[in-house]
N, C-alpha and C. Protein backbone atom coordinates (compact mmCIF):
# COMPACT_ATOMS: atom_id res chain seq x y z
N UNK A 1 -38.68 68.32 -20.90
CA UNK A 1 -38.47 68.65 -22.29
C UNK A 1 -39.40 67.80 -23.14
N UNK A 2 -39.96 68.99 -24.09
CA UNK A 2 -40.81 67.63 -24.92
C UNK A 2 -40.27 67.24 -25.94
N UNK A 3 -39.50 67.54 -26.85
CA UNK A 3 -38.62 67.82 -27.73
C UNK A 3 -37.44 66.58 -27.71
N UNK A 4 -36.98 65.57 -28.96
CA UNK A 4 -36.09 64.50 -28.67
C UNK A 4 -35.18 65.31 -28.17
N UNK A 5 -34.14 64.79 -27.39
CA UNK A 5 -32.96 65.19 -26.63
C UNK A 5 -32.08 64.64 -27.36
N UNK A 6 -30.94 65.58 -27.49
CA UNK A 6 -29.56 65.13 -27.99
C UNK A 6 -28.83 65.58 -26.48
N UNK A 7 -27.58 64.65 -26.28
CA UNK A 7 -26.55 65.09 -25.40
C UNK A 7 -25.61 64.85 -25.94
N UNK A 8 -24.77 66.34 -26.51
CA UNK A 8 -23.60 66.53 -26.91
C UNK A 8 -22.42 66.85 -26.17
N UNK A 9 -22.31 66.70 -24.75
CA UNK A 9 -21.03 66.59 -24.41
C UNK A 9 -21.12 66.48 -22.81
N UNK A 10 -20.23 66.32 -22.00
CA UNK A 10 -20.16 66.13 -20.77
C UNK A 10 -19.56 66.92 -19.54
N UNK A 11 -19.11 67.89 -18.88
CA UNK A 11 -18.18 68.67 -18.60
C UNK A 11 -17.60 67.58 -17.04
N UNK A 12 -16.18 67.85 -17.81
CA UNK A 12 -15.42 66.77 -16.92
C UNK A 12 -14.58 67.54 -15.78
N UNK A 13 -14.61 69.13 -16.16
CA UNK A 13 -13.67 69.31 -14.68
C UNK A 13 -13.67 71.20 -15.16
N UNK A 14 -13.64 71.99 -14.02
CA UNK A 14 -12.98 72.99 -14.18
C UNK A 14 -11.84 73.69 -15.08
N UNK A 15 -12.01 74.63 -15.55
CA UNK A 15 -10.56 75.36 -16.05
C UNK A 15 -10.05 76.20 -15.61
N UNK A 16 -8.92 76.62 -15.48
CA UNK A 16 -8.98 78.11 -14.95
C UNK A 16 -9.59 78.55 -13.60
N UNK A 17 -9.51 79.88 -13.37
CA UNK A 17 -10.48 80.30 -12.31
C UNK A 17 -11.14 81.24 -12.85
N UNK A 18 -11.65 81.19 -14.06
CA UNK A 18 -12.67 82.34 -14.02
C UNK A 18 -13.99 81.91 -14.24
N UNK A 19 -13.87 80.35 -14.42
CA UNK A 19 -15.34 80.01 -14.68
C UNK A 19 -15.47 79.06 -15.73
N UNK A 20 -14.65 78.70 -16.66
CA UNK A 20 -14.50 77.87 -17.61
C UNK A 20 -15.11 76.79 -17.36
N UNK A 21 -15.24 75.72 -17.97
CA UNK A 21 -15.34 74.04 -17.98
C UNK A 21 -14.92 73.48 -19.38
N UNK A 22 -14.46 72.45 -18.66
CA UNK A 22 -13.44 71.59 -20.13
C UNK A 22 -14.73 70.23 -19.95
N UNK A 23 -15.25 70.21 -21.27
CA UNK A 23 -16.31 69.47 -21.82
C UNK A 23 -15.90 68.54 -22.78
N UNK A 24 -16.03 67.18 -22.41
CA UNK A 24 -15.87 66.14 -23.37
C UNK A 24 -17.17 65.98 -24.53
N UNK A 25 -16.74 66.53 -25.71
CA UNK A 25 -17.85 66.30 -26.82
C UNK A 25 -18.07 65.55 -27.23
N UNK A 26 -19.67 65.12 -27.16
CA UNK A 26 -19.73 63.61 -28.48
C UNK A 26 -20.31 64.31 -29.71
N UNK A 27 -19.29 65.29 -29.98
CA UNK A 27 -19.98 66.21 -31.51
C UNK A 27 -18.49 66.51 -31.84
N UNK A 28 -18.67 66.49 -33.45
CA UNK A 28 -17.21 66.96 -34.22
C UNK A 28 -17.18 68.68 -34.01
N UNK A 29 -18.59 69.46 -33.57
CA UNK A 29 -18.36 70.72 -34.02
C UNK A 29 -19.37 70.98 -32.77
N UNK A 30 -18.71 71.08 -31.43
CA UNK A 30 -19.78 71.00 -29.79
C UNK A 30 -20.07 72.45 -29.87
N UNK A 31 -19.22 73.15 -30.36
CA UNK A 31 -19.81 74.77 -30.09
C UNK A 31 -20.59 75.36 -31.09
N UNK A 32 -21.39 74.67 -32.34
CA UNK A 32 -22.18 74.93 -32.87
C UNK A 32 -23.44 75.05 -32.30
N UNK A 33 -23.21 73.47 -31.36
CA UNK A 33 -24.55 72.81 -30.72
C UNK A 33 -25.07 74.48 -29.72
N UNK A 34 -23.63 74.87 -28.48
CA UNK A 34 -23.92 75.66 -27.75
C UNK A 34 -23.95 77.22 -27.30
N UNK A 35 -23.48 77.56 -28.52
CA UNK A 35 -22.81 79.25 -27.95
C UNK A 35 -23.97 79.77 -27.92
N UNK A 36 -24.03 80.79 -27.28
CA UNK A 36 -25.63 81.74 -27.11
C UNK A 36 -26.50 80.83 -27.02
N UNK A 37 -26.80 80.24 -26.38
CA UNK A 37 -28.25 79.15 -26.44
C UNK A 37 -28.36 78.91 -24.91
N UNK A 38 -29.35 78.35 -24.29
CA UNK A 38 -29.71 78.30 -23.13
C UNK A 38 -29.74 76.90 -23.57
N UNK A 39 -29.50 75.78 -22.42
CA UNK A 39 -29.18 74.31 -22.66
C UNK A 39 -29.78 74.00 -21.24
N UNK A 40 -29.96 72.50 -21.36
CA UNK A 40 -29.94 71.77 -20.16
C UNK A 40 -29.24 71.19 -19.20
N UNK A 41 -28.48 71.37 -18.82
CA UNK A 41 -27.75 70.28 -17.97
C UNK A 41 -28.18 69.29 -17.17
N UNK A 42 -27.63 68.21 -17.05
CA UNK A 42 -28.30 66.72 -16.42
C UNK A 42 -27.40 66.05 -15.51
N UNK A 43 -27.54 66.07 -14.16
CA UNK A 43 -26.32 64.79 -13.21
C UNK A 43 -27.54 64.55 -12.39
N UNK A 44 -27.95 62.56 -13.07
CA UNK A 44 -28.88 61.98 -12.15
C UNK A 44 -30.34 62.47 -12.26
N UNK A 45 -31.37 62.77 -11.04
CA UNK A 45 -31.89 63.51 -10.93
C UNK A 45 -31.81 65.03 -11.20
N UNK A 46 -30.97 65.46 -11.13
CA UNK A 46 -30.87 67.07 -11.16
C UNK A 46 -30.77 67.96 -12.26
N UNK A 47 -31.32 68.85 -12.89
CA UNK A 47 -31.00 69.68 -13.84
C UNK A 47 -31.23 70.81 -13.84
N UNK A 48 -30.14 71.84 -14.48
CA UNK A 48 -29.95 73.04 -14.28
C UNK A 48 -29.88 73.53 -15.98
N UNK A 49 -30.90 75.03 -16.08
CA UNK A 49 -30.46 75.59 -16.87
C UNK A 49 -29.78 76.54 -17.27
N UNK A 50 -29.03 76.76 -18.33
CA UNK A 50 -27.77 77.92 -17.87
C UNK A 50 -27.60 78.04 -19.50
N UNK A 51 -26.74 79.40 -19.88
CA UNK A 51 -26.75 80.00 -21.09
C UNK A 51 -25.29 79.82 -21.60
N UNK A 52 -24.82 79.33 -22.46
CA UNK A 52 -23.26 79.10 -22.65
C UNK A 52 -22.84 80.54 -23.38
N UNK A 53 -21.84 81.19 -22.83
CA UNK A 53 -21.80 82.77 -23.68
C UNK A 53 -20.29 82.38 -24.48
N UNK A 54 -19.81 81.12 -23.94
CA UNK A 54 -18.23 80.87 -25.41
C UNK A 54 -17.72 79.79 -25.33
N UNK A 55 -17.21 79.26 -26.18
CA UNK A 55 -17.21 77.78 -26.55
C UNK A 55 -15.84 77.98 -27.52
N UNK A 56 -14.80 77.12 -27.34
CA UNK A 56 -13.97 77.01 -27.96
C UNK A 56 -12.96 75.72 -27.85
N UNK A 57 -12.72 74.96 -28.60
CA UNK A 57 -11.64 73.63 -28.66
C UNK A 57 -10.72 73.77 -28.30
N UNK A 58 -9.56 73.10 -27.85
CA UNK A 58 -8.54 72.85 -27.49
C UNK A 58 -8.16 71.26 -26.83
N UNK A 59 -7.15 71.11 -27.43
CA UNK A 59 -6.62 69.44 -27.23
C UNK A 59 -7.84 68.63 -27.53
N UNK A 60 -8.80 68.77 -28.26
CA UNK A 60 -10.28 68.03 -28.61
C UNK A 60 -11.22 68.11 -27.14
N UNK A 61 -10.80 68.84 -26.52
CA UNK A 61 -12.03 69.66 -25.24
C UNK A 61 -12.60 70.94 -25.37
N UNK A 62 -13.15 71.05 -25.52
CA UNK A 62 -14.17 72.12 -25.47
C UNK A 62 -14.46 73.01 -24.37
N UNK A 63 -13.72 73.95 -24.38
CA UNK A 63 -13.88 74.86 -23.18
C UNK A 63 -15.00 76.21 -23.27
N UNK A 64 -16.15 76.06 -21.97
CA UNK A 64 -17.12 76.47 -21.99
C UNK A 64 -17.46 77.23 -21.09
N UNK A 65 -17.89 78.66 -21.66
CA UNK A 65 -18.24 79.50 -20.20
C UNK A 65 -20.32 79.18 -20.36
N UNK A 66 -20.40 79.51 -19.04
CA UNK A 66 -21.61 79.71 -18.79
C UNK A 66 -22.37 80.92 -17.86
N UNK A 67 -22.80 81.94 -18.48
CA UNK A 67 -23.43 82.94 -17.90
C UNK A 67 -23.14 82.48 -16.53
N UNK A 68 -23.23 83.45 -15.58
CA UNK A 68 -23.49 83.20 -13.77
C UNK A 68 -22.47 82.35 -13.56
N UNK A 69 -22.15 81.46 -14.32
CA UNK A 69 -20.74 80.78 -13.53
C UNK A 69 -19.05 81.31 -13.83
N UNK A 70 -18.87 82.33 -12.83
CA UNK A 70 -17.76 82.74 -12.68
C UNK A 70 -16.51 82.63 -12.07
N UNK A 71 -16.55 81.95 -11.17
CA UNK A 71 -15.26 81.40 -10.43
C UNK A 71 -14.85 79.50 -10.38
N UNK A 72 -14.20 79.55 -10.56
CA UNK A 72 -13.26 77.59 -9.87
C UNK A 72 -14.52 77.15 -9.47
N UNK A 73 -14.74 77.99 -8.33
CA UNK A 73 -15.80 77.04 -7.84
C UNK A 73 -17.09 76.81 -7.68
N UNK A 74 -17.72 77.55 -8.88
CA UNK A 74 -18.62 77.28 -9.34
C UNK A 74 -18.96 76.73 -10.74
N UNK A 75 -17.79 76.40 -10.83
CA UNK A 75 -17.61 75.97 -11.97
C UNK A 75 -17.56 74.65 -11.92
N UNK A 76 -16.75 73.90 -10.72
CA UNK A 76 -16.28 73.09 -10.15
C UNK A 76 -18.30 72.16 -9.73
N UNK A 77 -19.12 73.03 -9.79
CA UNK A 77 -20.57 72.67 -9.15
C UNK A 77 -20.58 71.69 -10.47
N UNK A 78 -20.57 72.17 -11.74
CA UNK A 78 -20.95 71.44 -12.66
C UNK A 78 -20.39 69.94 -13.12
N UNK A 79 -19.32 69.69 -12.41
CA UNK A 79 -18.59 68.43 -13.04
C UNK A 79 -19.28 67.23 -12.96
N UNK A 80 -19.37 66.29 -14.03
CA UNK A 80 -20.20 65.30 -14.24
C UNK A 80 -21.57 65.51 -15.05
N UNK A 81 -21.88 67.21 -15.64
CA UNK A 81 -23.12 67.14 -15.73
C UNK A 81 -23.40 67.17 -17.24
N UNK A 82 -24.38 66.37 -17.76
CA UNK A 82 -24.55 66.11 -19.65
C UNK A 82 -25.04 67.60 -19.79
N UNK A 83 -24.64 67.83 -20.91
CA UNK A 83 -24.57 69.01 -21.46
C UNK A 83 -26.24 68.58 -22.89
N UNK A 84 -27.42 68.58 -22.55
CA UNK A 84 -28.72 68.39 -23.75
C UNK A 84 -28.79 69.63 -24.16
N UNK A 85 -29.23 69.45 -25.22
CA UNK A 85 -29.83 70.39 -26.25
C UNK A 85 -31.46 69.52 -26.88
N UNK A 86 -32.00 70.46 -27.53
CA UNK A 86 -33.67 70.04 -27.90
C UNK A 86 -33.18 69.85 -29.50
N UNK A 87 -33.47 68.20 -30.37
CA UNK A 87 -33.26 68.23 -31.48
C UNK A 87 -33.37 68.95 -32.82
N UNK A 88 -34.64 70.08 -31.79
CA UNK A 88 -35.23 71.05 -32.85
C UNK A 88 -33.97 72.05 -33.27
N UNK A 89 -33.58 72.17 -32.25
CA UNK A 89 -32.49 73.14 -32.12
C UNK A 89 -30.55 73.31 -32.42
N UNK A 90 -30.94 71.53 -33.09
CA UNK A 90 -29.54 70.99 -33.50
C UNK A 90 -29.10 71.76 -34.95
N UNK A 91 -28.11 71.95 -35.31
CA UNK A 91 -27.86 72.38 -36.52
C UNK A 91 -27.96 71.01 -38.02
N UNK A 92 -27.92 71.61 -38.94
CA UNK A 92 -28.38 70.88 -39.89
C UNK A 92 -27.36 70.36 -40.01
N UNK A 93 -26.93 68.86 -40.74
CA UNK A 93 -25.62 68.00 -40.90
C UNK A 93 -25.71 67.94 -42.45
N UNK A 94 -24.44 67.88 -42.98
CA UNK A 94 -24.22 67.32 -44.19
C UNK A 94 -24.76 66.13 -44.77
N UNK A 95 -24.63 66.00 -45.69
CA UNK A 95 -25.68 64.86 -46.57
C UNK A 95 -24.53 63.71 -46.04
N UNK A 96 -25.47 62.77 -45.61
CA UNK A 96 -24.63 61.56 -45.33
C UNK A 96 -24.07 61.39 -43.95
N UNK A 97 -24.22 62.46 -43.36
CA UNK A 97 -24.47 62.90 -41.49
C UNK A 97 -25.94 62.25 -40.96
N UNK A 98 -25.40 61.89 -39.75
CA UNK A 98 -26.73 61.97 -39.00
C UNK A 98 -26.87 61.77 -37.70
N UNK A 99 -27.83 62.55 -36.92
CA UNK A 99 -27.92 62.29 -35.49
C UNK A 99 -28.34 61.34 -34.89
N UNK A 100 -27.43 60.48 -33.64
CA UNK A 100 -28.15 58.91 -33.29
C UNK A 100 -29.14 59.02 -33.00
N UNK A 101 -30.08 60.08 -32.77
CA UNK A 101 -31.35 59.57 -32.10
C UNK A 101 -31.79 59.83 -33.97
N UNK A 102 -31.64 60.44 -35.00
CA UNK A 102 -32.40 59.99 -36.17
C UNK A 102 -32.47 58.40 -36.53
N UNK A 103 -31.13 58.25 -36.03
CA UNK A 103 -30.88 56.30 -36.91
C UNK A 103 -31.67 55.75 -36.09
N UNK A 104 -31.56 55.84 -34.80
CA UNK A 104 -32.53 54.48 -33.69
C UNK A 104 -33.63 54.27 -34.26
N UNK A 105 -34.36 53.46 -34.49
CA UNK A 105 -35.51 52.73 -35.04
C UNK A 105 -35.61 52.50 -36.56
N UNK A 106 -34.21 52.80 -37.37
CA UNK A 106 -34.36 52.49 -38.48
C UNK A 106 -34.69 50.76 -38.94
N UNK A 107 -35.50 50.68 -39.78
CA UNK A 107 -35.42 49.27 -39.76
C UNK A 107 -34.03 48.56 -40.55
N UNK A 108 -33.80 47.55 -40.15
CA UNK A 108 -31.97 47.13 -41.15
C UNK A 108 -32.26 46.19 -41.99
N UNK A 109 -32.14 46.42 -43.11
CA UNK A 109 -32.37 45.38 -43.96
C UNK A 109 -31.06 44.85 -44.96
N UNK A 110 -31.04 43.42 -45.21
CA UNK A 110 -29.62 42.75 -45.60
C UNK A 110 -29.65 43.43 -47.50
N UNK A 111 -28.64 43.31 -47.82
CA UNK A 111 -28.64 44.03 -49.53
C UNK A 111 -29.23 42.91 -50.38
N UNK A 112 -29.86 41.86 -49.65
CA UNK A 112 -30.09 40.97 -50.55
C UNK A 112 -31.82 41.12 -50.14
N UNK A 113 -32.22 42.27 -49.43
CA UNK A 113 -33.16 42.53 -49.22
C UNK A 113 -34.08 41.71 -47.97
N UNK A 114 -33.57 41.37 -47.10
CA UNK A 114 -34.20 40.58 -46.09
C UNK A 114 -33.97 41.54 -44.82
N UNK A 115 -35.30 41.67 -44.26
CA UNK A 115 -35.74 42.16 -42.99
C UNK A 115 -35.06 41.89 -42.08
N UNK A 116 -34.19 42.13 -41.39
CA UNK A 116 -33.06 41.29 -40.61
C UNK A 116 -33.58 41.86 -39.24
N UNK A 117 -33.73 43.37 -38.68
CA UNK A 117 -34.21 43.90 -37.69
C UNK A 117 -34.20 45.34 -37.41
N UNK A 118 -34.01 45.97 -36.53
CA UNK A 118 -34.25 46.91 -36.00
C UNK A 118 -32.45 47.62 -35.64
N UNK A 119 -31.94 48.81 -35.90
CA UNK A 119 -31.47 49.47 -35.11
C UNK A 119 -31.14 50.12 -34.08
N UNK A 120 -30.60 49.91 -33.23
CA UNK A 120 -31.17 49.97 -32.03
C UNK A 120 -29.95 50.98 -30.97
N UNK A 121 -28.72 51.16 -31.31
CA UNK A 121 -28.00 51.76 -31.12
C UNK A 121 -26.39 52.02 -31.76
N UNK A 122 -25.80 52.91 -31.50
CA UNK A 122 -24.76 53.50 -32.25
C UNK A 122 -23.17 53.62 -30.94
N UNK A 123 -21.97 52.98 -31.14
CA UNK A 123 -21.30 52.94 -30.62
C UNK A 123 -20.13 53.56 -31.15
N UNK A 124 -19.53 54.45 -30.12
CA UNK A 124 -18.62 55.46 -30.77
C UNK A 124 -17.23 54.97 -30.56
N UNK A 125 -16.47 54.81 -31.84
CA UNK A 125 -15.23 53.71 -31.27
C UNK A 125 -13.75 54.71 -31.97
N UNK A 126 -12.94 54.85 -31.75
CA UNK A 126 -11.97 55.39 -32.36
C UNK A 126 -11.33 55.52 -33.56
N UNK A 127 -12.09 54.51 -34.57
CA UNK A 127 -11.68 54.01 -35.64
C UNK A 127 -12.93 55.06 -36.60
N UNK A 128 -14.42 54.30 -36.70
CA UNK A 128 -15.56 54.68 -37.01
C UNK A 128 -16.49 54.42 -35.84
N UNK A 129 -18.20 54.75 -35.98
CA UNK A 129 -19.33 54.28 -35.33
C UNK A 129 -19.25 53.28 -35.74
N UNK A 130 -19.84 52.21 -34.85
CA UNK A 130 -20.51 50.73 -34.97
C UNK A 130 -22.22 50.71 -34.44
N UNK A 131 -22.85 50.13 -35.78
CA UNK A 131 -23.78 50.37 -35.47
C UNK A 131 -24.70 49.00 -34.98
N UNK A 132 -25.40 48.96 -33.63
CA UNK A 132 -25.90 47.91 -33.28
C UNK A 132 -27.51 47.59 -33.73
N UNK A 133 -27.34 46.20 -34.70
CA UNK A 133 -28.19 46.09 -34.59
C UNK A 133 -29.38 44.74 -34.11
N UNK A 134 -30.45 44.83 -33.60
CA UNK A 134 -31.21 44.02 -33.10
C UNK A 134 -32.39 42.93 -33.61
N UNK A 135 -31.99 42.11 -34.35
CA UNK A 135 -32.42 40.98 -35.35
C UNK A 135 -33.92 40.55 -34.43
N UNK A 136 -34.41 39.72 -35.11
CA UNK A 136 -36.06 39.83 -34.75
C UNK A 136 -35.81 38.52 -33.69
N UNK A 137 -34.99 38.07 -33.70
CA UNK A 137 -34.69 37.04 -32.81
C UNK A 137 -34.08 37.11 -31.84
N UNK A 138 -34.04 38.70 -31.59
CA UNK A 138 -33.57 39.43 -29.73
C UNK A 138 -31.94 39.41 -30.22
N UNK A 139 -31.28 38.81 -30.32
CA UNK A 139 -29.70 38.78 -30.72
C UNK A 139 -29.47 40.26 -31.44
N UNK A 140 -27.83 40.66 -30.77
CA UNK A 140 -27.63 41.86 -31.43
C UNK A 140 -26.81 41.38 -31.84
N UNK A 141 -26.16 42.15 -33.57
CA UNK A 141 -24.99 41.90 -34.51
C UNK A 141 -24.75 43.73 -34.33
N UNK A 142 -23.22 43.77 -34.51
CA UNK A 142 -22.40 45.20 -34.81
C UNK A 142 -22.04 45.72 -36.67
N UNK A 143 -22.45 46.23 -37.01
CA UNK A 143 -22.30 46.61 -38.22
C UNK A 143 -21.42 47.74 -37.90
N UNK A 144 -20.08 47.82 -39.21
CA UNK A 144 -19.41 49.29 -39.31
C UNK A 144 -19.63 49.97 -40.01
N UNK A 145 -19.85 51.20 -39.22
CA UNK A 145 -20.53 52.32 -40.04
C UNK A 145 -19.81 53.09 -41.32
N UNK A 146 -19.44 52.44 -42.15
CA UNK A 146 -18.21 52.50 -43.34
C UNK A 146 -19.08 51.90 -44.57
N UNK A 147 -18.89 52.88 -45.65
CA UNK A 147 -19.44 52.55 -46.98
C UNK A 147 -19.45 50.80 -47.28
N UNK A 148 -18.61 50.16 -47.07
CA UNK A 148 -18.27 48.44 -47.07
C UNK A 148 -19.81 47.96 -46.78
N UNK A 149 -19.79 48.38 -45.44
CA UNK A 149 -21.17 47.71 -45.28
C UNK A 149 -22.39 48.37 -45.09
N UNK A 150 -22.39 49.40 -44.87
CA UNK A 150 -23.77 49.99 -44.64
C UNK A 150 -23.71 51.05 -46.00
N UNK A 151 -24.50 50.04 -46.82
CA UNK A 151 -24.49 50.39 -48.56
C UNK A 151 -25.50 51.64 -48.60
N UNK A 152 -26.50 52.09 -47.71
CA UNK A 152 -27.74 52.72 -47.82
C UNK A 152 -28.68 53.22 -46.43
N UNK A 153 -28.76 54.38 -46.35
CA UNK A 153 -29.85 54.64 -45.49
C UNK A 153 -31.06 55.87 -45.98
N UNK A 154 -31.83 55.54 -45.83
CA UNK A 154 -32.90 56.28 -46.41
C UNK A 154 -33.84 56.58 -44.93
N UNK A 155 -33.56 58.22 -44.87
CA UNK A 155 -34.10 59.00 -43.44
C UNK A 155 -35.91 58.61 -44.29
N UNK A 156 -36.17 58.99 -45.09
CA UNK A 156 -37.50 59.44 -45.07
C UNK A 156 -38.35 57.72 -45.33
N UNK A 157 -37.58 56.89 -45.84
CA UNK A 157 -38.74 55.72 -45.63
C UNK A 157 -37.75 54.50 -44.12
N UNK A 158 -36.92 55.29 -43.43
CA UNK A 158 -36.85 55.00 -41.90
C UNK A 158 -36.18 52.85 -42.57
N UNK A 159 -35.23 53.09 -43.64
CA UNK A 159 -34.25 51.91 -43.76
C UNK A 159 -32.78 52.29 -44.02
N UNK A 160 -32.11 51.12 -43.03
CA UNK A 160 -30.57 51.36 -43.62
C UNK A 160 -30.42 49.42 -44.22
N UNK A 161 -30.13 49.63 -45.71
CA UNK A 161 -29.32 48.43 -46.42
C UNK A 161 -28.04 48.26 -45.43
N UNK A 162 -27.69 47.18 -45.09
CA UNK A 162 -26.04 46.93 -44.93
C UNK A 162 -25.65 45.22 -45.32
N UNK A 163 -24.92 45.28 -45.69
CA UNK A 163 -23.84 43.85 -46.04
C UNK A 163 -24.04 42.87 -44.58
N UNK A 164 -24.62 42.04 -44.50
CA UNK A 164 -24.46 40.54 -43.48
C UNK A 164 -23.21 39.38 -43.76
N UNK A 165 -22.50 39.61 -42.95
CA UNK A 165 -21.28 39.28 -43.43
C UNK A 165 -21.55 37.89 -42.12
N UNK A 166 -21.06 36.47 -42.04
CA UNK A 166 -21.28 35.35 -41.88
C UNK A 166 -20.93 35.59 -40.41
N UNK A 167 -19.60 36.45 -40.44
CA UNK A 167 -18.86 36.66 -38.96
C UNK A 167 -19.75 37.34 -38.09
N UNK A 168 -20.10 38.04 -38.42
CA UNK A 168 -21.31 39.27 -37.68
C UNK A 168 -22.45 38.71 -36.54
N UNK A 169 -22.68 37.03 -37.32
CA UNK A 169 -23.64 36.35 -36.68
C UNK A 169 -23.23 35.83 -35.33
């Protein structure tokens, strides 16, 4: 793929016997990412491409058919495998949304305007995201991704402002 990769969800096990898979999403809205679309799948080395023809939630799983896979146990082939999509091909997010691979390399700067470092990754926690970031001095600090502290991000000049709070260090 030349295209940044997003991986929006995971398929953790069979459904049914007609072919289903129950997919753990790291998306609020996974069947936007997949219905009618041809996707990648990823376990390890291996990847397979395959066409998702229906997508629907339940208990916050995402149950997913895929063209050609029709029975338990071929369905059962897929477990463990990341579910990519090509970023080109992501749907557009609301103002104030954004995809982790947009934030990674934002530079982080403190509200008092000091270069602090680099962004470097995004941790998905039950509460909000925590966003990690990587100070010029190799040390990582966790910022929460909550108006409090992350006052500002600006996609097009590639900065997020946030609050440096003493504890953080």
């Amino acid at each position: 793929m030349t295209d940044v990769v997003l991986t929006v969800g995971v398929v953790t096990k069979p459904h049914g016997v007609r072919g289903e898979v129950r997919v753990y999403p790291y998306s609020d809205d996974i069947c936007a990412f997949l219905k009618d679309r041809k996707l990648t799948l990823r376990r390890k080395e291996k990847e397979l491409t395959l066409k998702a023809v229906s997508c629907r939630m339940q208990g916050g799983m995402a149950l997913v058919r895929f063209e050609g896979i029709d029975s338990r146990d071929s369905a059962e082939t897929l477990r463990g495998f990341e579910i990519l999509v090509n970023r080109s091909d992501a749907p557009e997010l609301p103002e104030g949304e954004y995809y982790v691979c947009d934030l990674e390399g934002l530079t982080a700067v403190t509200e008092e305007g000091v270069e602090y470092g680099v962004l470097t990754g995004v941790l998905h926690t039950g509460a909000n995201d925590v966003y990690e970031v990587t100070g010029k001095d190799g040390k990582t600090i966790l910022v929460p991704a909550v108006k409090d502290y992350v006052k500002s991000i600006d996609m097009d000049g590639r900065v997020m402002v946030f609050r440096l709070d003493k504890g953080m260090l």
